[in-house]
N, C-alpha and C. Protein backbone atom coordinates (compact mmCIF):
# COMPACT_ATOMS: atom_id res chain seq x y z
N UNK A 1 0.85 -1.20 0.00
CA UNK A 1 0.00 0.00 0.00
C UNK A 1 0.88 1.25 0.00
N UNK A 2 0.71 2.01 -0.80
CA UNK A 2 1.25 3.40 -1.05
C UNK A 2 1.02 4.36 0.15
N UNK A 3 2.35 5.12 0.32
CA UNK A 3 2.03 6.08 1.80
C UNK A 3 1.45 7.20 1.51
N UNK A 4 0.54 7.55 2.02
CA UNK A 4 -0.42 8.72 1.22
C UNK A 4 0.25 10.01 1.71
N UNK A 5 0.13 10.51 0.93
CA UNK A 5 0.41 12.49 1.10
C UNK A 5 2.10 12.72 1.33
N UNK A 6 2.84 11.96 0.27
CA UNK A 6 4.18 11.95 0.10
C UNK A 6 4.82 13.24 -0.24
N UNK A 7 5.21 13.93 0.97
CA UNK A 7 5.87 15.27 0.69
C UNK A 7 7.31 15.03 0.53
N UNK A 8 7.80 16.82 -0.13
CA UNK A 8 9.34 17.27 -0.45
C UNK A 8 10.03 16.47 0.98
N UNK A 9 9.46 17.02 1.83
CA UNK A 9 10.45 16.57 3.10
C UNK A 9 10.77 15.28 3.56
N UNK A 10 9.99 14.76 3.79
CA UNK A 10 9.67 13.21 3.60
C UNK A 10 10.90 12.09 2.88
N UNK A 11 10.44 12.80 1.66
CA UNK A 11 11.46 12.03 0.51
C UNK A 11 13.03 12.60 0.36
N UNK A 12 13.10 13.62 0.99
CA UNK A 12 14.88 14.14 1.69
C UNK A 12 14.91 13.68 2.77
N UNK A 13 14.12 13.32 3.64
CA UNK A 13 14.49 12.87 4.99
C UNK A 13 14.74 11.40 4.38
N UNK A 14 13.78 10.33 3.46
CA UNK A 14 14.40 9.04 3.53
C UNK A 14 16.21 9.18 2.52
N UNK A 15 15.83 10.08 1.58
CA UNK A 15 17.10 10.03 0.90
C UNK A 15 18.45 10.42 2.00
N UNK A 16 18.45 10.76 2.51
CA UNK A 16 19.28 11.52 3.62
C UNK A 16 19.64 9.73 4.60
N UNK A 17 18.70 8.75 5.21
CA UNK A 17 18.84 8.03 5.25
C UNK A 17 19.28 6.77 4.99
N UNK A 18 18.50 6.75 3.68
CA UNK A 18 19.54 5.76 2.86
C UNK A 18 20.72 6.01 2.40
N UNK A 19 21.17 7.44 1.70
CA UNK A 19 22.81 7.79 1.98
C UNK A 19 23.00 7.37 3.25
N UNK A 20 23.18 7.76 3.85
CA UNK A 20 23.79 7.33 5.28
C UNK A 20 23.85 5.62 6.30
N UNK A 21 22.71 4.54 5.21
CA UNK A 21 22.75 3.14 5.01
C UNK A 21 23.87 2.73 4.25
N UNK A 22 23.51 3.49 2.83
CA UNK A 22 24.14 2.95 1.62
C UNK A 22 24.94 4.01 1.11
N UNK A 23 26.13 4.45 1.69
CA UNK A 23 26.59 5.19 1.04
C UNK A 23 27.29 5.01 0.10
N UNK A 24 27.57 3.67 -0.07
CA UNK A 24 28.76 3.42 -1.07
C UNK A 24 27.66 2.71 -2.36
N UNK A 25 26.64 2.38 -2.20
CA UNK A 25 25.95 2.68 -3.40
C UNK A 25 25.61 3.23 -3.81
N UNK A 26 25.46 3.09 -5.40
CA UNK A 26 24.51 3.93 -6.64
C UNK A 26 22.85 4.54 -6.02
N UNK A 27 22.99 5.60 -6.44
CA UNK A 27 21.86 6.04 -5.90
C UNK A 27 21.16 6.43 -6.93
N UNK A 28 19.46 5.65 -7.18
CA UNK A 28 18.35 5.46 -8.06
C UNK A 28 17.29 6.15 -7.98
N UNK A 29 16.62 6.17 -8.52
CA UNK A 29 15.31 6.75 -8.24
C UNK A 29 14.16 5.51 -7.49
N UNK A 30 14.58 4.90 -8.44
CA UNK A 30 14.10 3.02 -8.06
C UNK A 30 14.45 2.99 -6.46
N UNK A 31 15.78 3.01 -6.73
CA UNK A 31 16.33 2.43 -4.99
C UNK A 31 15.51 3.62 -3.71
N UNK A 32 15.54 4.95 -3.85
CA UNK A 32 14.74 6.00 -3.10
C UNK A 32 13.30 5.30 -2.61
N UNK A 33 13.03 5.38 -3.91
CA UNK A 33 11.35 5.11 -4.02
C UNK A 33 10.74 3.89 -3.27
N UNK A 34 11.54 2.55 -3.41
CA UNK A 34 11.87 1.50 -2.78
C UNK A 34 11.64 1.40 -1.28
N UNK A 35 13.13 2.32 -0.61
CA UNK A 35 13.21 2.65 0.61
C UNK A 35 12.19 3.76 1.28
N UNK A 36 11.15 4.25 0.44
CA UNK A 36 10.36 5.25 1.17
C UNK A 36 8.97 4.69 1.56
N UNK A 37 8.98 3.45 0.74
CA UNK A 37 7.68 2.78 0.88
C UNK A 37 6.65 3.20 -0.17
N UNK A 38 7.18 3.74 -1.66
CA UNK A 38 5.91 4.65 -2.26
C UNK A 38 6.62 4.08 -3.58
N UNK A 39 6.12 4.49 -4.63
CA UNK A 39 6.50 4.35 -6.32
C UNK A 39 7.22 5.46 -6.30
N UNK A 40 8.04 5.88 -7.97
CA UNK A 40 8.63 6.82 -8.19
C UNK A 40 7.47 8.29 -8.29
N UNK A 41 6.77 7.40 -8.53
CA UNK A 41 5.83 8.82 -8.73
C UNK A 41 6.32 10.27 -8.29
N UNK A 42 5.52 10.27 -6.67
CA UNK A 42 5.95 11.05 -6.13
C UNK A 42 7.20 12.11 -6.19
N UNK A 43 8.94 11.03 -6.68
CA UNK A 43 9.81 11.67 -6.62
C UNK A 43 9.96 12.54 -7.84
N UNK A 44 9.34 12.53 -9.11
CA UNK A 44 9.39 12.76 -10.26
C UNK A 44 7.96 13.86 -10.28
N UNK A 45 7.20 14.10 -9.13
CA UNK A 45 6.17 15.32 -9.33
C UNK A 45 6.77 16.05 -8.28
N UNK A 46 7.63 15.74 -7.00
CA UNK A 46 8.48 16.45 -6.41
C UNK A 46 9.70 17.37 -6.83
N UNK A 47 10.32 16.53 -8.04
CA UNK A 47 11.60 16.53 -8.41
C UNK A 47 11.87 16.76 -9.89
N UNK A 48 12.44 17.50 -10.54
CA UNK A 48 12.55 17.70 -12.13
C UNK A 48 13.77 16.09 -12.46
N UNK A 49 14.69 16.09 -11.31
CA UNK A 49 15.38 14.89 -11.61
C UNK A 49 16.62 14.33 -10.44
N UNK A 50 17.02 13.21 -10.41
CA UNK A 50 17.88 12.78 -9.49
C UNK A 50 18.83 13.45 -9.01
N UNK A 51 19.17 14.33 -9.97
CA UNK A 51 20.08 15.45 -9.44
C UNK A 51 19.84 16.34 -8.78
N UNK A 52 18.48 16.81 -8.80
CA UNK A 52 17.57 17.52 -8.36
C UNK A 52 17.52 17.68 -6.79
N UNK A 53 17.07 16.28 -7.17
CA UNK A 53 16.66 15.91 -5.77
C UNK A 53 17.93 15.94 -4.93
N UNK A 54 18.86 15.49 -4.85
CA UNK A 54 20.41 15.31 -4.12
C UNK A 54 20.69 16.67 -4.20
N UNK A 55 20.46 17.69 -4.78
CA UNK A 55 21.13 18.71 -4.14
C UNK A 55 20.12 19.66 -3.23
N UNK A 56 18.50 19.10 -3.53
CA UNK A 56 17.76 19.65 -2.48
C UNK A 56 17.97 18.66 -0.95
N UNK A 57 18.51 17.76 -1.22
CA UNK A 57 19.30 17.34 0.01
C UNK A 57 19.92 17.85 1.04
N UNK A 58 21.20 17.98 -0.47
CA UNK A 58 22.18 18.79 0.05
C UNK A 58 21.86 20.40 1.09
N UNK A 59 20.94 21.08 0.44
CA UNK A 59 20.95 22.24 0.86
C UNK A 59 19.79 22.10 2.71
N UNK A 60 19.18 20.81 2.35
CA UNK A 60 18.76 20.70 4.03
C UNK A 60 20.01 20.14 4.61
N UNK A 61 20.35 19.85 4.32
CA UNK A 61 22.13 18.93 5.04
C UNK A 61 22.59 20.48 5.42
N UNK A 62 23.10 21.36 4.51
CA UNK A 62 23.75 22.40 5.02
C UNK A 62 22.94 23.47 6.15
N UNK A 63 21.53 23.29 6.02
CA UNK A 63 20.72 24.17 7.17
C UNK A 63 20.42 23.11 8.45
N UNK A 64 20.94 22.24 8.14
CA UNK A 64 21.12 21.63 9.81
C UNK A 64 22.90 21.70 10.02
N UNK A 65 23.48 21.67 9.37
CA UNK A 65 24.58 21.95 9.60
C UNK A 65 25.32 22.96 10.63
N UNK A 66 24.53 24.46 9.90
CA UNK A 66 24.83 25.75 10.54
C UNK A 66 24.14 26.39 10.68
N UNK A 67 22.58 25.93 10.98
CA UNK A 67 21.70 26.62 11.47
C UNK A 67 21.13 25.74 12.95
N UNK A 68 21.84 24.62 13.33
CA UNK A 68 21.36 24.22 14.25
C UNK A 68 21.59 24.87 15.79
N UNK A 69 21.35 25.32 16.21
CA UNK A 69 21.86 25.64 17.66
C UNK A 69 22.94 24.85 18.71
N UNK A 70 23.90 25.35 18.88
CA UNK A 70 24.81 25.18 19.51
C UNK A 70 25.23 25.41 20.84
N UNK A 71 24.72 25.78 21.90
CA UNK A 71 24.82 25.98 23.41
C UNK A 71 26.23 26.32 23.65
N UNK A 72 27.00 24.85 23.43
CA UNK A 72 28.90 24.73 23.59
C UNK A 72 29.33 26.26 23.03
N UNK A 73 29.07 26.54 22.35
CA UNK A 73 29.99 27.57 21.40
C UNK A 73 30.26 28.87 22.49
N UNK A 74 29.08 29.50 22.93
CA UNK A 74 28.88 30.93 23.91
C UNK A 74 29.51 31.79 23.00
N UNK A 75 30.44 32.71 23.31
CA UNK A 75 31.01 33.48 22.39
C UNK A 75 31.94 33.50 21.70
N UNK A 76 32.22 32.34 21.17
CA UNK A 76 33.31 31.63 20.22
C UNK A 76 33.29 32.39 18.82
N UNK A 77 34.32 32.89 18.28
CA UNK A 77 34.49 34.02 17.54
C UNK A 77 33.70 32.96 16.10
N UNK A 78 32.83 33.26 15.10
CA UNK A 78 32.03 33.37 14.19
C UNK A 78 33.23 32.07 13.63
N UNK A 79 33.94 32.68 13.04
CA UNK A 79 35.26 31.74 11.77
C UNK A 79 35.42 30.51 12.36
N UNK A 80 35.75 30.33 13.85
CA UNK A 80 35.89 29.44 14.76
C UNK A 80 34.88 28.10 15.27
N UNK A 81 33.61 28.77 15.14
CA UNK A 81 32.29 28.08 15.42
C UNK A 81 31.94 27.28 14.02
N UNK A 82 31.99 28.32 12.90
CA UNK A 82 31.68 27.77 11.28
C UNK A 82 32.13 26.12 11.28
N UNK A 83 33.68 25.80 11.90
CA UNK A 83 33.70 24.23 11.50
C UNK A 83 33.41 23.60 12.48
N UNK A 84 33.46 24.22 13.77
CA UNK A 84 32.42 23.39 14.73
C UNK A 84 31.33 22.60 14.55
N UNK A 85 30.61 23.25 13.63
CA UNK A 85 29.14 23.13 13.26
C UNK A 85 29.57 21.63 12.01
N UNK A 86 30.66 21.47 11.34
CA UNK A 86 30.75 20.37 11.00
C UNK A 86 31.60 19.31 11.23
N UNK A 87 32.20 19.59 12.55
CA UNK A 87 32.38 18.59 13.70
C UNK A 87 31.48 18.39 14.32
N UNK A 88 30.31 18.76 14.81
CA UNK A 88 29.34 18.34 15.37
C UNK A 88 28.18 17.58 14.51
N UNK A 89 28.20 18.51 13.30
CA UNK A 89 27.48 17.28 12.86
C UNK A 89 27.94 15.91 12.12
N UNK A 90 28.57 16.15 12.02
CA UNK A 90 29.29 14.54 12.23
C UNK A 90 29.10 13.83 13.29
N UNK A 91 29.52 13.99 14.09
CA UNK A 91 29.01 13.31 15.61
C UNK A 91 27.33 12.89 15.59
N UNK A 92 26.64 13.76 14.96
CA UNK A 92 25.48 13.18 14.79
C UNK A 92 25.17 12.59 13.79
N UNK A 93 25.91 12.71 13.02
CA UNK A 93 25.16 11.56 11.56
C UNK A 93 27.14 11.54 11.07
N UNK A 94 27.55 10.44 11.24
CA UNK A 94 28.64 10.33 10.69
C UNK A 94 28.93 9.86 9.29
N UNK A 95 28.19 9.02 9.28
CA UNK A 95 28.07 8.24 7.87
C UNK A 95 27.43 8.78 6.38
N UNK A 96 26.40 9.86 7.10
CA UNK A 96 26.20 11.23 6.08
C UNK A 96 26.98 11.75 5.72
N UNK A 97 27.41 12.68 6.88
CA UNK A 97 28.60 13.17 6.64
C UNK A 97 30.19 12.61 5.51
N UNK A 98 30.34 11.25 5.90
CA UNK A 98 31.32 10.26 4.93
C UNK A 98 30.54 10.35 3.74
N UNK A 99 29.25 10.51 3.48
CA UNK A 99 28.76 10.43 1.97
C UNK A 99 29.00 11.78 1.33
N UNK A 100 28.81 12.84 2.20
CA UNK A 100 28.97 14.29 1.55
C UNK A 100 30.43 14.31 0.78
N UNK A 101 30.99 14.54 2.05
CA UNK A 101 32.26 14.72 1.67
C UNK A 101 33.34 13.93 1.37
N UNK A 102 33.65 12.86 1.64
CA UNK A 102 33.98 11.72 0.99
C UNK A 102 33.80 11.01 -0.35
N UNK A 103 32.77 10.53 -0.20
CA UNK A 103 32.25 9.76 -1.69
C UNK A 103 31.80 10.50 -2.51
N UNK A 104 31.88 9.99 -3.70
CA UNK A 104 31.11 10.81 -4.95
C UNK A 104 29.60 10.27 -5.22
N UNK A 105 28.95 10.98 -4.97
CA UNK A 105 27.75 10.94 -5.17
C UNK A 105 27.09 12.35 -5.98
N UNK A 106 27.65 12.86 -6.96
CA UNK A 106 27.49 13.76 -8.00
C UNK A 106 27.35 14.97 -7.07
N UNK A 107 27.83 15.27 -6.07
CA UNK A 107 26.84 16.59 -5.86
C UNK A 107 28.73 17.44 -4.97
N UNK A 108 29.70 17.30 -5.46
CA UNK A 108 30.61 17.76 -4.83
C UNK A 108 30.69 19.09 -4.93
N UNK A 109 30.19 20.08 -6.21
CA UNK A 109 30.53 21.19 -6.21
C UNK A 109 29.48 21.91 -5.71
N UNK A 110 28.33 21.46 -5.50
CA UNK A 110 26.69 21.93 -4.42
C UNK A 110 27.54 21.94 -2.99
N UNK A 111 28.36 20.88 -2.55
CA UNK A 111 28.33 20.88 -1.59
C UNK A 111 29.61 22.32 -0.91
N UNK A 112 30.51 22.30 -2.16
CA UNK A 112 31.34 23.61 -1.99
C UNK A 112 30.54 24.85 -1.96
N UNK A 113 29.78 24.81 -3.23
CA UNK A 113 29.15 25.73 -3.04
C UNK A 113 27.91 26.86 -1.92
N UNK A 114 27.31 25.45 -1.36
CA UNK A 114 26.54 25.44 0.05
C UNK A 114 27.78 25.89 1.07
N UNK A 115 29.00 25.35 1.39
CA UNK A 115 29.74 25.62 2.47
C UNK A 115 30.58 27.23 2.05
N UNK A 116 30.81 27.51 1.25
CA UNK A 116 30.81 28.54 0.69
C UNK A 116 29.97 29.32 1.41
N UNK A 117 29.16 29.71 0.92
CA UNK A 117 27.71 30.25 1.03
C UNK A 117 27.65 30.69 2.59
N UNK A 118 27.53 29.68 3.25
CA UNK A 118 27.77 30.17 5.04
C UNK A 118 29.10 30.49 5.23
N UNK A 119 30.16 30.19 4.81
CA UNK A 119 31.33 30.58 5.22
C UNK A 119 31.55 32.18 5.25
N UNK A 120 30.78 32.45 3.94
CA UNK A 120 30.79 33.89 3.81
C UNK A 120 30.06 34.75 4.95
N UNK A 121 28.54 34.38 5.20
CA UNK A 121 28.03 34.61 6.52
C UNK A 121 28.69 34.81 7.67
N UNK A 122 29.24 33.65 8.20
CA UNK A 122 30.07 33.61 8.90
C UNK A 122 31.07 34.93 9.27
N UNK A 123 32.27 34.57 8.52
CA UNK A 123 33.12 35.55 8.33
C UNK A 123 32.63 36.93 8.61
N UNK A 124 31.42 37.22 7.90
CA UNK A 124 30.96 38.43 8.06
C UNK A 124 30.69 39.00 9.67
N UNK A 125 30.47 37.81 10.51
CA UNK A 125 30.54 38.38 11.59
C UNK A 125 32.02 37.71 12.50
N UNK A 126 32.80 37.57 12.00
CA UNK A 126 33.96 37.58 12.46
C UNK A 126 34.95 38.35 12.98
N UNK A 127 35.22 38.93 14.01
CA UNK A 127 36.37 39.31 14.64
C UNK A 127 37.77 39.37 14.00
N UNK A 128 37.99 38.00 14.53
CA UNK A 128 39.18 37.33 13.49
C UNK A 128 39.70 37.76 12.08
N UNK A 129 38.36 37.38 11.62
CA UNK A 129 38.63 37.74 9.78
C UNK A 129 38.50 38.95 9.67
N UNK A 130 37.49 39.87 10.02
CA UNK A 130 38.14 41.32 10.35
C UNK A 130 39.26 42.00 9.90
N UNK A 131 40.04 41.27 10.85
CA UNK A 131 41.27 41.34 11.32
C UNK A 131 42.19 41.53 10.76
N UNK A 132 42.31 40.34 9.87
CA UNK A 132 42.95 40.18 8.90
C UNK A 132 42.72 40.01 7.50
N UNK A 133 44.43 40.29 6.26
CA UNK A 133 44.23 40.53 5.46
C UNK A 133 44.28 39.86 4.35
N UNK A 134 43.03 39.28 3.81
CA UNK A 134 42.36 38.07 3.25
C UNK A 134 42.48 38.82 1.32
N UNK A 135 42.54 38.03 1.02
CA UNK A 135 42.05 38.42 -0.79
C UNK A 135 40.89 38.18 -1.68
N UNK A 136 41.70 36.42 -1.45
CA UNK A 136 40.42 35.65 -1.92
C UNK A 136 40.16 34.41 -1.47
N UNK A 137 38.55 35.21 -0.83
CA UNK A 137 38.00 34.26 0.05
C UNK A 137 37.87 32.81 -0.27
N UNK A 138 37.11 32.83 -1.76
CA UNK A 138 37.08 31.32 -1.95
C UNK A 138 38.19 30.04 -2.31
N UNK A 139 39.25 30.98 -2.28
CA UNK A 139 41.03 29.93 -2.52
C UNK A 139 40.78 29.71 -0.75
N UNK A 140 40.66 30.74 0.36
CA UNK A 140 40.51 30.53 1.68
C UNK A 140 39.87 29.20 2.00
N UNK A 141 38.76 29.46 1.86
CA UNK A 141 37.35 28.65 2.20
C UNK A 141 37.99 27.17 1.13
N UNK A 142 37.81 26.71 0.33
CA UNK A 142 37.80 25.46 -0.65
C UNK A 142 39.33 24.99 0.23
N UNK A 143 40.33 25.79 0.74
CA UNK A 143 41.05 24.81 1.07
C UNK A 143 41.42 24.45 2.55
N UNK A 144 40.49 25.37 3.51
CA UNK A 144 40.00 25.26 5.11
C UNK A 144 39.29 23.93 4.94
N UNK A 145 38.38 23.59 3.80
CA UNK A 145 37.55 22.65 3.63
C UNK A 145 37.92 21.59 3.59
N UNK A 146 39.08 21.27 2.76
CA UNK A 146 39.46 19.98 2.66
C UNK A 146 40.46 19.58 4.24
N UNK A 147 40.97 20.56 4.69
CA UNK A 147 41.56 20.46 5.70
C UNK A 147 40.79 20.21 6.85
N UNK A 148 39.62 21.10 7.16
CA UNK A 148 38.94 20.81 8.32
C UNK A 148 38.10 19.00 8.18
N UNK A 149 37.79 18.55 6.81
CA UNK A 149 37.02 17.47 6.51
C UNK A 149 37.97 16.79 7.06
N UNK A 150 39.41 16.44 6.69
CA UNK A 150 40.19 15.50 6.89
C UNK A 150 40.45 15.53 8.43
N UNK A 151 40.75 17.15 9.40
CA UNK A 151 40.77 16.99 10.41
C UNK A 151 39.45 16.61 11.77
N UNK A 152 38.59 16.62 11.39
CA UNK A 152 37.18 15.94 11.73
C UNK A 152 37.50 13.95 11.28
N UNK A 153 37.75 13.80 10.74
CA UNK A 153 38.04 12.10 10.12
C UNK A 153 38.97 11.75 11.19
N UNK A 154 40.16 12.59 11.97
CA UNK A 154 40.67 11.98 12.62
C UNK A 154 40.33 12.11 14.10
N UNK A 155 39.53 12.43 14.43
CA UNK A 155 38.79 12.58 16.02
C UNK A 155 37.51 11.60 15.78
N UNK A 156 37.28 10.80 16.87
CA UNK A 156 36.26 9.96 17.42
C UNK A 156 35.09 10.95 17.20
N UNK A 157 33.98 9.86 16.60
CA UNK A 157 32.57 10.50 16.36
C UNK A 157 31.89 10.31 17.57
N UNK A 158 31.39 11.09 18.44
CA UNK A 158 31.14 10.71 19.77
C UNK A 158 30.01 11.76 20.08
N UNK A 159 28.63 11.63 20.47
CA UNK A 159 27.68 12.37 20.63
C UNK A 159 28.34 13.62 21.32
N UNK A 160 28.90 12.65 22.75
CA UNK A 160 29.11 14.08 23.61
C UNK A 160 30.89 14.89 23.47
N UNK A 161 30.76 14.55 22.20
CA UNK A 161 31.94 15.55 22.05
C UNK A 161 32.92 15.75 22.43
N UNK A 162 33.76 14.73 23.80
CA UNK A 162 34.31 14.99 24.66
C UNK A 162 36.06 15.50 24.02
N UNK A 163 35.80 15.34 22.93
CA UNK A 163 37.35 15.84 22.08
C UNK A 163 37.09 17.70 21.68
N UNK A 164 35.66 17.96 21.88
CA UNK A 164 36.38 19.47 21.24
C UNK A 164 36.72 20.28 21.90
N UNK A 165 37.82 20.68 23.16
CA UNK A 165 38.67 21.39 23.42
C UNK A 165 39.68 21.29 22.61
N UNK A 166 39.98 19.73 22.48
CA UNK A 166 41.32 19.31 20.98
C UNK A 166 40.95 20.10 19.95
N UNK A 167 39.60 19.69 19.44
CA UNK A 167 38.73 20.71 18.11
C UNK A 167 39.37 22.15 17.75
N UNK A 168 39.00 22.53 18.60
CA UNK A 168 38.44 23.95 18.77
C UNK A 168 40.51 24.51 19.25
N UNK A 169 41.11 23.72 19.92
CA UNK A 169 42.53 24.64 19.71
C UNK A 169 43.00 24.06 18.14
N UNK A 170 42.54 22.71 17.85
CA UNK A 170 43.19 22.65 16.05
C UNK A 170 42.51 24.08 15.60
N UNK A 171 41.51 24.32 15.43
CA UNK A 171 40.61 25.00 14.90
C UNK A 171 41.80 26.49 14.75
N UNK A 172 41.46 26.48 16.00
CA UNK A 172 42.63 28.34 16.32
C UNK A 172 43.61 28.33 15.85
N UNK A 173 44.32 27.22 15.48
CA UNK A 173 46.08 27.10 15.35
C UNK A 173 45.95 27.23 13.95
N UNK A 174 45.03 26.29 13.41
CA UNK A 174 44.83 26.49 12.00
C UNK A 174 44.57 27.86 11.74
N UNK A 175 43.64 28.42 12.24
CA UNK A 175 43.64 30.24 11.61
C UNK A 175 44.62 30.81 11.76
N UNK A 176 45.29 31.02 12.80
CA UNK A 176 46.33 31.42 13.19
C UNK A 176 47.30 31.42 12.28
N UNK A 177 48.05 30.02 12.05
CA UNK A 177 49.10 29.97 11.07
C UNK A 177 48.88 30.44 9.38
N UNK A 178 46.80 30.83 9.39
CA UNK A 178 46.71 30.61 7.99
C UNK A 178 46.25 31.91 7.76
N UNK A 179 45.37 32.97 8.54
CA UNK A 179 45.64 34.32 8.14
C UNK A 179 45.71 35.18 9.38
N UNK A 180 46.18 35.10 10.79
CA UNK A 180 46.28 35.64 11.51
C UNK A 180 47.56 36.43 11.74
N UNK A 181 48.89 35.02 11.89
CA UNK A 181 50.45 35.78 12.05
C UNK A 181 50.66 34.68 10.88
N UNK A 182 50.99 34.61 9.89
CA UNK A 182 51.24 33.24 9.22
C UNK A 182 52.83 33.72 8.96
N UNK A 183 53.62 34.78 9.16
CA UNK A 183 54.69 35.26 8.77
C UNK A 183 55.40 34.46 10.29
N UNK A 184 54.89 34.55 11.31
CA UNK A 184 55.78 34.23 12.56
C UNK A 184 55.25 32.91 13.11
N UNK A 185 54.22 32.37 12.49
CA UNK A 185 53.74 30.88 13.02
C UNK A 185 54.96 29.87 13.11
N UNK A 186 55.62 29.65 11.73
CA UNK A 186 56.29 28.83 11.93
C UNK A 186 57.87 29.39 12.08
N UNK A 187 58.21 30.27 12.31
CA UNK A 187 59.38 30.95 12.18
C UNK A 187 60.55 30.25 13.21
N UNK A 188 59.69 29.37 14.39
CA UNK A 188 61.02 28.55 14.97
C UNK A 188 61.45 27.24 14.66
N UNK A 189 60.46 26.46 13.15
CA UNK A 189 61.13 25.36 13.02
C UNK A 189 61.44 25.78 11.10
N UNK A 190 61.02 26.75 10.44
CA UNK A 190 61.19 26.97 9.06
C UNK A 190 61.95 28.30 8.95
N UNK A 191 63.19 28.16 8.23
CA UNK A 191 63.76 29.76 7.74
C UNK A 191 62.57 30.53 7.10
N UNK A 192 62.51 31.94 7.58
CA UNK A 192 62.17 32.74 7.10
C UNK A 192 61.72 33.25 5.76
N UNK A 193 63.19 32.84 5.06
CA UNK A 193 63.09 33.13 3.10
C UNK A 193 62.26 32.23 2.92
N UNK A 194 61.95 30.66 3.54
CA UNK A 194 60.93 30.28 2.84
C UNK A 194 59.58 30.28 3.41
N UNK A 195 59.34 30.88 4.73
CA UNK A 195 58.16 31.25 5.19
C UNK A 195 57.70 32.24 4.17
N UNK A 196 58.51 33.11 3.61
CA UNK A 196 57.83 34.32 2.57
C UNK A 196 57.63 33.74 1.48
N UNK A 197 58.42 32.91 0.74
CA UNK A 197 58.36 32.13 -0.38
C UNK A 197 57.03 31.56 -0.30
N UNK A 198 56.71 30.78 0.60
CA UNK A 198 55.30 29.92 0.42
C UNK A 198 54.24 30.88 0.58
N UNK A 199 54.48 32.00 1.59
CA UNK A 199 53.24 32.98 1.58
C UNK A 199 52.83 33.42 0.46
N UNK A 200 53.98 34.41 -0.66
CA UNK A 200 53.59 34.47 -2.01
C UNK A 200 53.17 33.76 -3.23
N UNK A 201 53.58 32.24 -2.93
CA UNK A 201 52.72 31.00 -3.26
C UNK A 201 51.13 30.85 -2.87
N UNK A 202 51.19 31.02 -1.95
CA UNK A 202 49.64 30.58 -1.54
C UNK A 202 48.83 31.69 -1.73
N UNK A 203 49.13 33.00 -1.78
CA UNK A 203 48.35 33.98 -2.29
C UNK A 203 48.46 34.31 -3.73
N UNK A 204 49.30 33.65 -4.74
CA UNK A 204 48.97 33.65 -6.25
C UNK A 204 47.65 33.28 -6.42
């Protein structure tokens, strides 16, 4: 029997699920439809198409991401909190999370683009970034990203969090060395000429 009154939300909440079952499978319209308990119908008067649908995913993935409320944070400077919010949610859905950013499941540049998108927010109320003297944001942001993803992969997924004091000083050290003092971060284990050398590298 067909589940009656099959809404948008519904059918992102099971897709959101079954990524997070099956992440390392192909993802169908068949296989969705399957796991929701309904025909394709629905996803195809919901949805113009599979792609569609995965990046209206995506964009509820990113509003629980950094729109969820956070208590821990208090007045944790804006730039600082931004990857909090995806260390924590990891802790709550880990295996989502491994599908976003990890696997290919067509939707990698939605998902830059979504983290993007708040990063800029963010920043905007930042202290920090303020502060300092940035160019271009999105060389910033695309490569905080791959760094903060990989540094989240190596801390325990654990509801209660009990690692983010570790978090949250990676978090600082990382800004720090990357637009705060990045001229004197490493200045007691790297010569100088090539502390400047790589700076004018990384800002080409």
């Amino acid at each position: 029997m067909r589940k009656a009154n099959i809404t948008k939300n519904y059918l992102i909440l099971c897709l959101k699920k079954y990524i997070s079952e099956h992440y390392t499978k192909k993802i169908t319209v068949r296989g969705i439809a399957a796991y929701a308990g309904t025909s394709t119908q629905p996803i195809y008067l919901n949805f113009s198409s599979m792609q569609q649908f995965k990046e209206a995913m995506v964009a509820d993935v990113f509003l629980d991401i950094h729109k969820t409320t956070n208590p821990a944070m208090g007045n944790v400077d804006a730039l600082y909190s931004y990857w909090f919010n995806y260390y924590a949610f990891a802790c709550r859905n880990q295996y989502l999370f491994y599908a976003l950013f990890l696997e290919n499941i067509g939707c990698g540049h939605c998902v830059q683009d979504h983290s993007y998108h708040y990063f800029v927010e963010s920043i905007n109320q930042s202290e920090v970034f303020a502060n300092a003297s940035c160019k271009d944001i999105r060389k910033i942001h695309d490569e905080a990203l791959i760094f903060f993803v990989g540094l989240i992969l190596t801390y325990p997924k654990k509801v209660d969090m009990m690692d983010l004091p570790s978090f949250m000083q990676d978090t600082q050290d990382y800004w720090y060395r990357r637009i705060v003092d990045p001229k004197t971060a490493y200045k007691d284990i790297i010569p100088q000429s090539l502390i400047d050398a790589g700076l004018i590298m990384w800002d080409e």
